[in-house]
C-alpha atoms as a PDB file:
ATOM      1  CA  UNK A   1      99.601 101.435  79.394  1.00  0.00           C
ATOM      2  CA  UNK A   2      97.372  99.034  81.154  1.00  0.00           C
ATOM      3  CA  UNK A   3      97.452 100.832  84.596  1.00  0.00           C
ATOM      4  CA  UNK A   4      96.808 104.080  83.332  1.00  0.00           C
ATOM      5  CA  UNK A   5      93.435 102.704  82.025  1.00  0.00           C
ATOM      6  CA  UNK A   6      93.037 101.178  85.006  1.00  0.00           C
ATOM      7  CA  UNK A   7      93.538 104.327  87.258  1.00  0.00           C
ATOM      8  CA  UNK A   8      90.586 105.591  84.545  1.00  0.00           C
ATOM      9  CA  UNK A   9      87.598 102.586  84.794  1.00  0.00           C
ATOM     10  CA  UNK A  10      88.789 102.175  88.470  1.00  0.00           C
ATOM     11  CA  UNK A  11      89.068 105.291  90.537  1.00  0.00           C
ATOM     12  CA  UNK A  12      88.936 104.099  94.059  1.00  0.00           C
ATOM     13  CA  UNK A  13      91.968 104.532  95.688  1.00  0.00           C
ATOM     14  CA  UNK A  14      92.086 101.336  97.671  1.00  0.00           C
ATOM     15  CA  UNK A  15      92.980  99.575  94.507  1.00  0.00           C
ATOM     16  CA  UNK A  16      95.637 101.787  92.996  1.00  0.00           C
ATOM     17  CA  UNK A  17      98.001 100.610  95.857  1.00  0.00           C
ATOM     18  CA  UNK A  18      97.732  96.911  94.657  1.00  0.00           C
ATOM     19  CA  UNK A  19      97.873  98.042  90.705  1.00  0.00           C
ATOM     20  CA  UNK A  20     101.110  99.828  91.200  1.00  0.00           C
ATOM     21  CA  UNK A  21     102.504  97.211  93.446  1.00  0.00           C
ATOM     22  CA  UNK A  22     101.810  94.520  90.341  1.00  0.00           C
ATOM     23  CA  UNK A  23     103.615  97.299  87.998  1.00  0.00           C
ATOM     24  CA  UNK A  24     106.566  97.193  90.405  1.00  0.00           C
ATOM     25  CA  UNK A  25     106.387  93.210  90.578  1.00  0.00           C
ATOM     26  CA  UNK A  26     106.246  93.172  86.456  1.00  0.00           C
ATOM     27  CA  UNK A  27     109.572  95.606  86.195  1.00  0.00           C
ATOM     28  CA  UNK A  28     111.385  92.956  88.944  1.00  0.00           C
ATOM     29  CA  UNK A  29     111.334  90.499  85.933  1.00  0.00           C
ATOM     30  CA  UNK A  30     112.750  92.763  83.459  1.00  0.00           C
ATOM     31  CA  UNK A  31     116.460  93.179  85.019  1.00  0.00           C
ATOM     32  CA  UNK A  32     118.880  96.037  83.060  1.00  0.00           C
ATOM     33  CA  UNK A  33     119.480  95.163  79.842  1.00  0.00           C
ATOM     34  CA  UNK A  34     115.983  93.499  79.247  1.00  0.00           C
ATOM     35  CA  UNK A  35     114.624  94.665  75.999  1.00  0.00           C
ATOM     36  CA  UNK A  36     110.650  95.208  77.956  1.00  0.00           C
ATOM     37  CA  UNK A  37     112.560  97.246  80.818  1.00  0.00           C
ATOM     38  CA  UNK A  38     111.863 100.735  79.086  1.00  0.00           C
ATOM     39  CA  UNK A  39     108.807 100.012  78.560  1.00  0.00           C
ATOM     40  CA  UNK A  40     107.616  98.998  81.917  1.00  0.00           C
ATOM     41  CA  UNK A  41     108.990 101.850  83.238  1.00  0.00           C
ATOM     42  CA  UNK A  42     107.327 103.471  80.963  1.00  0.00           C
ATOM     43  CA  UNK A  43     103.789 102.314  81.488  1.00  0.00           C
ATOM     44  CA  UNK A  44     105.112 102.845  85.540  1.00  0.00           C
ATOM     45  CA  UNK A  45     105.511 106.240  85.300  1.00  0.00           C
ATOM     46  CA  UNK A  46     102.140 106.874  83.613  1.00  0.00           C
ATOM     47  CA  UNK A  47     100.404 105.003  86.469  1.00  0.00           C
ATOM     48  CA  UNK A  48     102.229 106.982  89.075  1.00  0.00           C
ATOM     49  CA  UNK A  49     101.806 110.214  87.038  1.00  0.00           C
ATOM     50  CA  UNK A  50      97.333 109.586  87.089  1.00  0.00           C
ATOM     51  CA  UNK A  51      97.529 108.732  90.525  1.00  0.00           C
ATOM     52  CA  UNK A  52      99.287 111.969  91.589  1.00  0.00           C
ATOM     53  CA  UNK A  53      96.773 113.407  89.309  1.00  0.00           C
ATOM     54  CA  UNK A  54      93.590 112.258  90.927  1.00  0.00           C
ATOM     55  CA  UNK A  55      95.267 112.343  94.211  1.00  0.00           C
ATOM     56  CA  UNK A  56      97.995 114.917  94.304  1.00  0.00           C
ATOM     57  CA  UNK A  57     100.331 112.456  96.429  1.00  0.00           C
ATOM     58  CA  UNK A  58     103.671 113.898  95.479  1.00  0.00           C
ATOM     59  CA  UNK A  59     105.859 110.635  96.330  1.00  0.00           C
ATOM     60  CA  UNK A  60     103.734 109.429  93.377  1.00  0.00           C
ATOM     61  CA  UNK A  61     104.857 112.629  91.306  1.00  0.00           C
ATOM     62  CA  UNK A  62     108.597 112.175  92.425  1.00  0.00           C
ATOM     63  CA  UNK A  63     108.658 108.564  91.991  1.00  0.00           C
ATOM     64  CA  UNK A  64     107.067 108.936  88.155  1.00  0.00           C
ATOM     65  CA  UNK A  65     109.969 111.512  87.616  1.00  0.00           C
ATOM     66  CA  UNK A  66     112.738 109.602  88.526  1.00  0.00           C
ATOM     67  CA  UNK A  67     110.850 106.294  86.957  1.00  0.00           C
ATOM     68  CA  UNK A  68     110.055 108.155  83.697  1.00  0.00           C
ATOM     69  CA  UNK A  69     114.002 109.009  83.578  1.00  0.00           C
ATOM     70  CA  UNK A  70     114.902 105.217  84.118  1.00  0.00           C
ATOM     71  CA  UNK A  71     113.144 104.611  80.927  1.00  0.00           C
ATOM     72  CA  UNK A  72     114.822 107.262  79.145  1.00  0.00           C
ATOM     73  CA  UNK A  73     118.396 105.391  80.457  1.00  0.00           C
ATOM     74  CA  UNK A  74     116.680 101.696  79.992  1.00  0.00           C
ATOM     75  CA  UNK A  75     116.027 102.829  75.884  1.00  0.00           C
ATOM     76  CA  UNK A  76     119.138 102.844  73.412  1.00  0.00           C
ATOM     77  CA  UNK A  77     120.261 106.130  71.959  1.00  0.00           C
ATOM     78  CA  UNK A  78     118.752 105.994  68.572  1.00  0.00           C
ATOM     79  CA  UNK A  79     115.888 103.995  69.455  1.00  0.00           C
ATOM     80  CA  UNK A  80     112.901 104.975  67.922  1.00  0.00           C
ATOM     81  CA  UNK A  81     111.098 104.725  70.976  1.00  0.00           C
ATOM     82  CA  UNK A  82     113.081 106.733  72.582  1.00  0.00           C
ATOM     83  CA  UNK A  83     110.694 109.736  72.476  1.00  0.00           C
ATOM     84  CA  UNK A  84     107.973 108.062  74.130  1.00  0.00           C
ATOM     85  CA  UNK A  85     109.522 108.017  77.512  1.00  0.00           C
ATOM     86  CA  UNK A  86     110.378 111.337  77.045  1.00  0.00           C
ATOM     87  CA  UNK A  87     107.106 112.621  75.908  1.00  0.00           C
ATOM     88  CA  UNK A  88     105.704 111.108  79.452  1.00  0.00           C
ATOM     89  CA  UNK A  89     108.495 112.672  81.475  1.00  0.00           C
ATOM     90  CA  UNK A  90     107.108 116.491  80.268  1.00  0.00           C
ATOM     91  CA  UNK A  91     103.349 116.064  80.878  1.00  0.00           C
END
């Protein structure tokens, strides 16, 4: 959830490019399988999803869609945090 506050106390766009890249760099350390993967994704997706928000890039929106339902995949059936990822994929 860190870069979605992020995209909040810092909203010039200049940065969000290197935030997202260090969300990307994060998730290349958690490989399938990794119990943090889901969540990584997770917090991902919300970063992608303000920044198509504040900007209305749509590779953002896509790439929070199909990031939001790689956390969905990344979190065991049965988890209980399996609803969060899926809570983020409907906003």
């Amino acid at each position: 959830m860190m870069f979605a506050v992020i995209f909040e106390v810092n909203p010039k766009p200049e940065q969000w490019d290197a935030y997202l890249g260090y969300a990307k760099l994060l998730l290349e350390d958690k490989p399938e399988g990794h119990p943090d993967r889901a969540a990584c994704l997770g917090n991902l997706g919300i970063a992608l999803q303000r920044r198509f928000g504040r900007t209305g890039d749509m590779e953002a929106l896509t790439e929070a869609i199909r990031v939001g339902h790689d956390a969905v995949a990344a979190t065991p059936s049965g988890h209980p945090n399996r609803a969060v990822p899926n809570r983020s994929i409907r906003r």
